[in-house]
Protein backbone atom coordinates (compact mmCIF):
# COMPACT_ATOMS: atom_id res chain seq x y z
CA UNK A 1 13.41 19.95 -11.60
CA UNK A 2 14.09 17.62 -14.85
CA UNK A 3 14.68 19.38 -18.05
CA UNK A 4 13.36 19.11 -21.58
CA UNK A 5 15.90 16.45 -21.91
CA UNK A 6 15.19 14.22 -19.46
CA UNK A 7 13.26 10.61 -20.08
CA UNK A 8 9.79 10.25 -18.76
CA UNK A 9 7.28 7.74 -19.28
CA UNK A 10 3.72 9.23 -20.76
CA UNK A 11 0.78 6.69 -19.16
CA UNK A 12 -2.80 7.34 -20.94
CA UNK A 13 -5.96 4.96 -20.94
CA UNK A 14 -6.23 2.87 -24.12
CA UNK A 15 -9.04 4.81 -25.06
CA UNK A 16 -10.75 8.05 -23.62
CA UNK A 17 -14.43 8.96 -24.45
CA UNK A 18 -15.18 12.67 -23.08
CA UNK A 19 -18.17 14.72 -22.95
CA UNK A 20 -21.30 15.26 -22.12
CA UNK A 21 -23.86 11.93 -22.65
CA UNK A 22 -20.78 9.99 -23.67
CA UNK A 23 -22.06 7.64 -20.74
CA UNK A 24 -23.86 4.89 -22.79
CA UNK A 25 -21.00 4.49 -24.86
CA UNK A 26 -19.40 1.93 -22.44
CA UNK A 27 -22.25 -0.29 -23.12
CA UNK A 28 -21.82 -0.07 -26.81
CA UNK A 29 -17.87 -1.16 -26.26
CA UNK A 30 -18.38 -3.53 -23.86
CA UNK A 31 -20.89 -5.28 -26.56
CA UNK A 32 -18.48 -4.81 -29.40
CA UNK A 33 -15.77 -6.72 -27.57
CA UNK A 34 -18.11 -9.40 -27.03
CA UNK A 35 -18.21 -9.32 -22.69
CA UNK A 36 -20.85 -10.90 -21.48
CA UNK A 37 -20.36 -10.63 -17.92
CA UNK A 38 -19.50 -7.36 -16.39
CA UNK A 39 -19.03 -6.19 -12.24
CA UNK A 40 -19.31 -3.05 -11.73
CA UNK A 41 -17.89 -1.62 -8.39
CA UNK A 42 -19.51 1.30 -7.03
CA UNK A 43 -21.00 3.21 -4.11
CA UNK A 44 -25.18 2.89 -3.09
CA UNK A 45 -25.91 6.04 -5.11
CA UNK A 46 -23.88 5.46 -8.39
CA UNK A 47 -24.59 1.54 -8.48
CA UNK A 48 -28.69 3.01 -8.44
CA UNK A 49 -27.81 4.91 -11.81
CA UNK A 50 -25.87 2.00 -13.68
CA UNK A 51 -28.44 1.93 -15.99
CA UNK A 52 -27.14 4.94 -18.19
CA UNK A 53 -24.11 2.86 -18.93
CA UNK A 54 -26.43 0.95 -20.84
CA UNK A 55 -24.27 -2.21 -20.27
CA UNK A 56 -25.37 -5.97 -21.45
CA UNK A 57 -25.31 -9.01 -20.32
CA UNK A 58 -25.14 -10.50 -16.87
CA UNK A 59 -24.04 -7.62 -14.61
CA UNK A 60 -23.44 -8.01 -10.99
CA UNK A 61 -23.10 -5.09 -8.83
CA UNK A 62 -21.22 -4.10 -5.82
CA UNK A 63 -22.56 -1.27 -4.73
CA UNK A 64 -20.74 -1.12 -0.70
CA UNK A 65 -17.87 1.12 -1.47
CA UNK A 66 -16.62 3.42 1.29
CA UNK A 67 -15.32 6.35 1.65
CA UNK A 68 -11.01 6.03 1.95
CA UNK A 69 -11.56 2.56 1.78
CA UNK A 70 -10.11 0.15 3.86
CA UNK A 71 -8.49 -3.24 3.57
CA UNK A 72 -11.22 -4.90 4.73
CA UNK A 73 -13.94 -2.86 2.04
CA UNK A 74 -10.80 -4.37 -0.38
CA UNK A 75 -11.48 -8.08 0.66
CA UNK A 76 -15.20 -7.98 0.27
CA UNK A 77 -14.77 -6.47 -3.50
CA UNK A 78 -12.36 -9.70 -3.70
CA UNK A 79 -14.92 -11.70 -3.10
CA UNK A 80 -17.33 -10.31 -5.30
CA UNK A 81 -14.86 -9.88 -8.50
CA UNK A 82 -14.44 -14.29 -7.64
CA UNK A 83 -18.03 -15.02 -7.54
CA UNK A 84 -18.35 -12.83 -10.36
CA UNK A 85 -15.82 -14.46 -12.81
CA UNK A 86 -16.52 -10.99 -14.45
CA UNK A 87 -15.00 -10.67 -18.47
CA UNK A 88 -14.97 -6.43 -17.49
CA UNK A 89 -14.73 -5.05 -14.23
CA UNK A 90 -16.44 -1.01 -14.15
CA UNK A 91 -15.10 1.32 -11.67
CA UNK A 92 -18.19 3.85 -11.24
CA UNK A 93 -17.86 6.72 -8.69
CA UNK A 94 -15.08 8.45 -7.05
CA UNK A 95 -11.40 7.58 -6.74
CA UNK A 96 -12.80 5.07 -3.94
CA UNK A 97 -14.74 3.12 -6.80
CA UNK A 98 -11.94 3.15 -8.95
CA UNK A 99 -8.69 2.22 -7.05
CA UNK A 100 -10.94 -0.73 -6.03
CA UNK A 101 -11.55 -1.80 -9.15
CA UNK A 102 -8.10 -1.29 -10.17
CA UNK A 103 -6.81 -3.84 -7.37
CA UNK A 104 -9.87 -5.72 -8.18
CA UNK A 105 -8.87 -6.75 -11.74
CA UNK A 106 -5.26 -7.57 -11.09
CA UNK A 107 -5.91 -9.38 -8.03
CA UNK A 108 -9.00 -11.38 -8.34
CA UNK A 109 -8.27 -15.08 -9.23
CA UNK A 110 -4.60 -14.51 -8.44
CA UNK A 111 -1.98 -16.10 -6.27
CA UNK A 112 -0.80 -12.35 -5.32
CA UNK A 113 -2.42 -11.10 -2.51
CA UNK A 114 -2.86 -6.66 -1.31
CA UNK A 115 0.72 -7.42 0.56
CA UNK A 116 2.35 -8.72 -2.55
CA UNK A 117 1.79 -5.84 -4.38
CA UNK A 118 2.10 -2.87 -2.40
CA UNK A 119 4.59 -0.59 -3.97
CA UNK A 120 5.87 -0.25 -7.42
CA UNK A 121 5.76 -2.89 -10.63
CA UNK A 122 5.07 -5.95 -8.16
CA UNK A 123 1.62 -6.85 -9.89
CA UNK A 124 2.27 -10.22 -12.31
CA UNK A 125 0.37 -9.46 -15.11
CA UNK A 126 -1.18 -10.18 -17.58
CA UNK A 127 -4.71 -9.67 -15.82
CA UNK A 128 -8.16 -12.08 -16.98
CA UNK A 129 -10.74 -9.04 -17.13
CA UNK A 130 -10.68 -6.04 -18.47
CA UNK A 131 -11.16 -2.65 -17.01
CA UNK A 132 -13.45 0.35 -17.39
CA UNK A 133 -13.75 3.21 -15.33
CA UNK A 134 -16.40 6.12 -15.39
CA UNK A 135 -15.84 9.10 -12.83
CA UNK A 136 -19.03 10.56 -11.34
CA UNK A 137 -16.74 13.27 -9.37
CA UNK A 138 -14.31 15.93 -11.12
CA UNK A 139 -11.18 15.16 -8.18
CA UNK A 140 -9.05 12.23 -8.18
CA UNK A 141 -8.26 11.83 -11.99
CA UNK A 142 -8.12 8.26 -10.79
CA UNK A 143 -9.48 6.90 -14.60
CA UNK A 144 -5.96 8.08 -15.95
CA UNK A 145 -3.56 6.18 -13.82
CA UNK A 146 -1.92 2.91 -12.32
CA UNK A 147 -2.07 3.84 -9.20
CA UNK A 148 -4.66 2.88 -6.22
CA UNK A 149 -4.53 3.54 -2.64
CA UNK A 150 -6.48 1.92 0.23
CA UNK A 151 -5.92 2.32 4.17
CA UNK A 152 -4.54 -0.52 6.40
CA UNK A 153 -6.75 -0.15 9.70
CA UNK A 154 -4.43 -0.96 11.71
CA UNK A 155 -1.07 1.30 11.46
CA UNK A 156 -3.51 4.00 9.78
CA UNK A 157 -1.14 4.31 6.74
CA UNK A 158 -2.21 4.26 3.41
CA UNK A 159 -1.11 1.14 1.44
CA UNK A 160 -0.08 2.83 -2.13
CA UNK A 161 0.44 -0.13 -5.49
CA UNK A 162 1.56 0.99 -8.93
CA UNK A 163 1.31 -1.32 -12.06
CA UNK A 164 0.51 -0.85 -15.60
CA UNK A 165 -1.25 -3.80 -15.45
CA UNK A 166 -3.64 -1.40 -13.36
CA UNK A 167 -4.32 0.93 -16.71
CA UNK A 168 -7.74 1.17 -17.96
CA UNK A 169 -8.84 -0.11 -21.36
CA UNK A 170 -11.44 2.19 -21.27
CA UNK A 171 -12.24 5.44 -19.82
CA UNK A 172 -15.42 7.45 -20.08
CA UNK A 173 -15.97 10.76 -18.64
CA UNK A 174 -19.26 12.11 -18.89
CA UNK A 175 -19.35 15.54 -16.80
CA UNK A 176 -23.26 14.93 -16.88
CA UNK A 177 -22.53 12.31 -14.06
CA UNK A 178 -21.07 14.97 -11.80
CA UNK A 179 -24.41 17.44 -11.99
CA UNK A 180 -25.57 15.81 -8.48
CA UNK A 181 -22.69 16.74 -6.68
CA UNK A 182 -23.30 18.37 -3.72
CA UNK A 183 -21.56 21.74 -3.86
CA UNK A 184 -19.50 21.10 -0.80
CA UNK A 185 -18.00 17.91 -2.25
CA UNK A 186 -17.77 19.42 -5.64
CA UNK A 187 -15.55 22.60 -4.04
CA UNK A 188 -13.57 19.97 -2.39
CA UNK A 189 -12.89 17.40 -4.93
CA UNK A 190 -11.94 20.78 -7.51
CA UNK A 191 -9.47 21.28 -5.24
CA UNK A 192 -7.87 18.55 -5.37
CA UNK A 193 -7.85 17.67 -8.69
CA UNK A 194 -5.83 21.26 -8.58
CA UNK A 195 -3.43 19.64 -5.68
CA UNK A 196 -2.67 17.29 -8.07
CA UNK A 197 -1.52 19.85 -10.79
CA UNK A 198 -0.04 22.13 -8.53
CA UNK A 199 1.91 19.71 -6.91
CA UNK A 200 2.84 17.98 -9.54
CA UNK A 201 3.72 21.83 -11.66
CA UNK A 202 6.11 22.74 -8.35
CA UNK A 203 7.50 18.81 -7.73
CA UNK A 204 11.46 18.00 -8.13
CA UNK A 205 10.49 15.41 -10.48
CA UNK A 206 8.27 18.07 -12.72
CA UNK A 207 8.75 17.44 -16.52
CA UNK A 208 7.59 20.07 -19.31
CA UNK A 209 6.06 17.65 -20.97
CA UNK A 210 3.58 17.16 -17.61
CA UNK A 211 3.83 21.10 -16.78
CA UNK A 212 1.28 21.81 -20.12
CA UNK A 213 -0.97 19.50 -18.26
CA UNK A 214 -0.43 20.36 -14.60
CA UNK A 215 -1.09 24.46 -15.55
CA UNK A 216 -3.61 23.95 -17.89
CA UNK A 217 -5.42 21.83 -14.89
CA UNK A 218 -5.03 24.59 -12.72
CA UNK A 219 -6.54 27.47 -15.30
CA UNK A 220 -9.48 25.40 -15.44
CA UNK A 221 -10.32 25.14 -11.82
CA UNK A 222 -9.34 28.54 -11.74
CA UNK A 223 -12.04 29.70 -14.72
CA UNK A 224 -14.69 26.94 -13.75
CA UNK A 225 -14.49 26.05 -9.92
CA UNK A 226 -16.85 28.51 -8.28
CA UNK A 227 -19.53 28.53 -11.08
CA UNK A 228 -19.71 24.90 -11.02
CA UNK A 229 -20.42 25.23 -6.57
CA UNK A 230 -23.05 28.13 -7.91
CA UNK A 231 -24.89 26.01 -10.00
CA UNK A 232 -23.92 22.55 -10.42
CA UNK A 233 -26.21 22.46 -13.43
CA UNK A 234 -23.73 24.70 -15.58
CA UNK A 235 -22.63 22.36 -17.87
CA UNK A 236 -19.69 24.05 -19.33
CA UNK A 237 -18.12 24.19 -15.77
CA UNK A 238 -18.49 20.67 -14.95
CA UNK A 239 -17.10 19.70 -18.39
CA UNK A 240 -14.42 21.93 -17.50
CA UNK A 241 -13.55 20.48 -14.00
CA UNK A 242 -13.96 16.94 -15.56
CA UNK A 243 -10.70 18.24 -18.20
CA UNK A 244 -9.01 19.18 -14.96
CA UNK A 245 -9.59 16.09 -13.32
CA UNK A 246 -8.01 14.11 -16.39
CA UNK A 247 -5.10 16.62 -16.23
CA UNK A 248 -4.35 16.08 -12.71
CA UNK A 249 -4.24 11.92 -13.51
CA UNK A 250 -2.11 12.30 -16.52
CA UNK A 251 0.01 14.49 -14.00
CA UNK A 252 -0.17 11.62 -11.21
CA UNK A 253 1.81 8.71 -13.39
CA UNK A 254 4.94 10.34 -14.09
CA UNK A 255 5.45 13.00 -12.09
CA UNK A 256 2.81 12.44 -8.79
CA UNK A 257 1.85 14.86 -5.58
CA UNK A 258 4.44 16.23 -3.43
CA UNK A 259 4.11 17.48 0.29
CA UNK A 260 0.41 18.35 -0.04
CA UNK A 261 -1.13 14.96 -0.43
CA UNK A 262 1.33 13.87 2.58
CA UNK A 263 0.01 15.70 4.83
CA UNK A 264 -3.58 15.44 3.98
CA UNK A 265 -3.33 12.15 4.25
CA UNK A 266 -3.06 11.76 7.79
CA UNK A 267 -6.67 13.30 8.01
CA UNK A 268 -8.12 11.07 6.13
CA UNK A 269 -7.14 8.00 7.87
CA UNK A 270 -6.75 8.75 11.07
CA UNK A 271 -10.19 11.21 11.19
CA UNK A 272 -12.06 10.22 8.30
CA UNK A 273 -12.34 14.01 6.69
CA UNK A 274 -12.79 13.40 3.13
CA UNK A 275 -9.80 13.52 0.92
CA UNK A 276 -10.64 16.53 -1.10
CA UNK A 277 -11.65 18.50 1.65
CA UNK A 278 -8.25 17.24 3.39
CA UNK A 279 -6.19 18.64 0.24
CA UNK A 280 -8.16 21.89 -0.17
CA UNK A 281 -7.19 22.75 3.66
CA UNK A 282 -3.90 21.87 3.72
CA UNK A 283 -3.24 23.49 0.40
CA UNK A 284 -2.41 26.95 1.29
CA UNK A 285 0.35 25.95 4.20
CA UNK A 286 2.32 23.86 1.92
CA UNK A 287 1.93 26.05 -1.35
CA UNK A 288 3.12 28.99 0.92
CA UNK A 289 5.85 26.97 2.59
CA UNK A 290 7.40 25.77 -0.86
CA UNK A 291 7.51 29.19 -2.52
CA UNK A 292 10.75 30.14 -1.53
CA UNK A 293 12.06 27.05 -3.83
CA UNK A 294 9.65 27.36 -6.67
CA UNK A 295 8.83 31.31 -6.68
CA UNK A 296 8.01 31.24 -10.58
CA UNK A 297 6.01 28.42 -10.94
CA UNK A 298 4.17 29.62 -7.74
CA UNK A 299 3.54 32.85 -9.64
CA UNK A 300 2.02 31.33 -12.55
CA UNK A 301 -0.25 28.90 -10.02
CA UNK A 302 -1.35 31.82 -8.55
CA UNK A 303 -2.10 33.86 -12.28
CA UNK A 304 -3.49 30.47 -13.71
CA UNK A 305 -6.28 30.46 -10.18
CA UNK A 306 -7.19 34.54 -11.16
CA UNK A 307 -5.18 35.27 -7.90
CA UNK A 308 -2.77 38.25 -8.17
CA UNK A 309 0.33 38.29 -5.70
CA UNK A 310 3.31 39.16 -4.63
CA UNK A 311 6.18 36.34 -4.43
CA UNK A 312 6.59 36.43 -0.93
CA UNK A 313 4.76 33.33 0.96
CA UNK A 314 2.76 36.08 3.21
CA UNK A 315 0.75 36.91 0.00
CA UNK A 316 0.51 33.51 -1.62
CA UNK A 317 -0.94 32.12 1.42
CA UNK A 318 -3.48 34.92 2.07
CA UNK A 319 -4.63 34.43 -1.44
CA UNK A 320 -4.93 30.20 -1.74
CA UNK A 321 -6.14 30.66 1.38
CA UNK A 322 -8.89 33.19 0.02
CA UNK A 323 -9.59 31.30 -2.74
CA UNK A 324 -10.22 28.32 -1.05
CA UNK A 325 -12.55 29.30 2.15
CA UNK A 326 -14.33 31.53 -0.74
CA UNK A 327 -16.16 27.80 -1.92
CA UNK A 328 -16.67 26.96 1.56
CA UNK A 329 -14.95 25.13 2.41
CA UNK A 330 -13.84 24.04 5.90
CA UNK A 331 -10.43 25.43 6.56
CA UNK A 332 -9.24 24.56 10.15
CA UNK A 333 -8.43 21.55 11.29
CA UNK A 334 -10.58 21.96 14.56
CA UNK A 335 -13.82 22.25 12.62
CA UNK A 336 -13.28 18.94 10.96
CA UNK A 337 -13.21 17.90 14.26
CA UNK A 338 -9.44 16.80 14.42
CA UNK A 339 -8.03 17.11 18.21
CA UNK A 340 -5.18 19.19 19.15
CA UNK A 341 -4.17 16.20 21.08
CA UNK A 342 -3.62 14.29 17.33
CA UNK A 343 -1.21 16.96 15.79
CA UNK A 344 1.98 15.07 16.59
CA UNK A 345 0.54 11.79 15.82
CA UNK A 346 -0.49 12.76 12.48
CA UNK A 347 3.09 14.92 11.85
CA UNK A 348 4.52 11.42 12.51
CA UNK A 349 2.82 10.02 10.15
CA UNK A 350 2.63 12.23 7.17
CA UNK A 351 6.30 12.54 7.49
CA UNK A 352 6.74 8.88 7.04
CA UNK A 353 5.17 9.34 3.64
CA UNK A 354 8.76 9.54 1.85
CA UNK A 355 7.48 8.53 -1.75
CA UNK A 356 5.60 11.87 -1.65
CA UNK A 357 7.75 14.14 0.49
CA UNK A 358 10.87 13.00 -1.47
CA UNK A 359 8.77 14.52 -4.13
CA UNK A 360 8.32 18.18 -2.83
CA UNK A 361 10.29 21.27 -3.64
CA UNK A 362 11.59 22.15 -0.12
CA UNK A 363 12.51 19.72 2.42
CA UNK A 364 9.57 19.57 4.74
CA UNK A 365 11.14 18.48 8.38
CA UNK A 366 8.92 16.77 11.26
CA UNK A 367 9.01 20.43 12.98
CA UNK A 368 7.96 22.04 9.73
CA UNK A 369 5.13 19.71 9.01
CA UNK A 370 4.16 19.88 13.07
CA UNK A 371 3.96 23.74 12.33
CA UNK A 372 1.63 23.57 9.67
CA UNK A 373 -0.73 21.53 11.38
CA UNK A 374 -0.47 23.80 14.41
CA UNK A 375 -1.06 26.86 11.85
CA UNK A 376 -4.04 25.06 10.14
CA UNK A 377 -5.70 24.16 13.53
């Protein structure tokens, strides 16, 4: 793991507006830089709500985002942000919304196409429109980064690009957006704005400079988590899982996930189970599996989530385990519906996934990551 002397590179949104009602203030910055035509990409329910972003101007609206979206959900946003000639692209919703209108802004009216730019620093900048995102979920920390991620249908794999030409001018995070969560999806999406910090707290590449973020992240959905699923009114919670959520982005530039997110990936794109609810079931296995190689940081996870344990994996998985199935979520693989038939399919893949894996604490082998599904079916 790096040390206090080691260079990183600290990403942040030009600007960050956080709190409760802050919504409208997008409109009154979009006005005061003078753009007069604005697309905002979002889901059905979020683009019915645009209204509290009080924007101005001609604004055109695609509202036919998908859940882990695809390549071809990434072409029709194309050919909205062209028809659009938008000044400011939005990103309103989940990570969905706002990868898309990452990619959207950097590729719209360019000679690069998706397959240019997959990977790192292969976006030709600078980009025509600016960019805005709003979260309306408290998981992906997506308004933080430069990274986006959408599925290629056909080998199943997730297609990851990285650019700082993908950084948001403008972020606003307005927990009052996330009060219409469902519970279920808000338990989920908690937990993996937590993945992110945890993962990112226990990686090879960790950095103390990240580390204030990535445990901080984790007391909150520790503190705030469960009274947030009891009463998704309770403002202070959902203010404090938005915090978290920002945490776990500003832990996702420098730094990123480790052996977690690889294997929940596989879930999501081969069995469309919801990212968040991929992360918080895989979560225990791998936080177990990687004790042995980060047994202090895995103690102060563990203190930071209200979870007292021993350091041996037995007890560390009992209690992320507890702590997760205690929100309710779903935590075997065959009640998401995923086949036993899958499990080496999905090993294969997830253990393709070097940029992450290369990232985790212990080596995860094929065998080991064929285990865990086995153990989590």
């Amino acid at each position: 793991m790096a040390s206090l002397d080691s260079p990183i590179t600290i990403i942040r949104p030009h600007l960050i507006e956080f709190g409760i009602g802050t919504a409208a203030k997008l409109g009154k910055w979009a006005a005061e830089k003078g753009y007069r035509r604005t697309l905002v990409i979002s889901d059905a329910f979020n683009a019915s709500r645009i209204d509290l972003l009080e924007l101005k101007g001609e604004v055109t609206v695609f509202a036919e985002v998908t859940p882990e979206p695809d390549t071809a959900n990434l072409e029709k946003v194309l050919a909205a942000a062209n028809g659009a000639d938008a000044e400011l692209i939005v990103g309103f919703g989940g990570g969905s919304a706002m990868d898309l209108a990452k990619l959207a802004a950097v590729l719209a009216g360019s000679a690069q196409t998706l397959h240019d730019v997959v990977g790192p620093n292969k976006v030709h900048g600078p980009r025509k429109a600016a960019l805005a995102q709003v979260p309306t979920t408290s998981g992906t920390g997506s308004e933080a980064g430069i990274r986006a991620l959408v599925t290629d249908p056909r080998t199943k794999a997730k297609l990851a690009v990285e650019s700082l030409h993908m950084l948001a001018d403008i972020a606003v995070i307005d927990p009052a957006l996330t009060f219409s969560v469902p519970a279920r999806t808000t338990a989920a999406t908690g937990i993996d704005a937590m993945a992110h910090c945890v993962e990112a707290f226990t990686n090879r590449k960790a950095h103390p400079m990240i580390d204030i973020y990535a445990i901080e992240g984790t007391r909150l959905v520790g503190k705030y988590l469960a009274r947030a699923v009891r009463d998704g009114n309770d403002a202070e919670a959902r203010a404090g899982l938005s915090l978290a959520s920002l945490y776990g982005g500003f832990c996702l530039g420098p730094v990123n996930t480790a052996g977690g997110h690889a294997l929940a990936y596989p879930l999501g794109t081969r069995w469309h189970v919801a990212h968040g609810a991929a992360n918080a079931l895989i979560f225990p296995h791998v936080l177990a599996f990687n004790t042995p190689s980060a047994p202090e940081k895995t103690k102060a996870v563990m203190a930071a989530l209200g979870c007292q344990t021993s350091e041996n994996s037995g007890s560390v998985f009992d209690a992320a385990y507890a702590f997760c199935a205690g929100l309710g979520i779903e935590m075997k693989l065959s009640g998401l519906g995923v086949a036993e038939s899958d499990l080496d399919a999905m090993a294969d893949d997830a253990f393709a996934i070097r940029r992450l894996l290369d990232n985790n604490p212990r080596d995860l082998t094929r065998a080991d990551i064929r285990s865990i599904y086995a153990a989590a079916f």
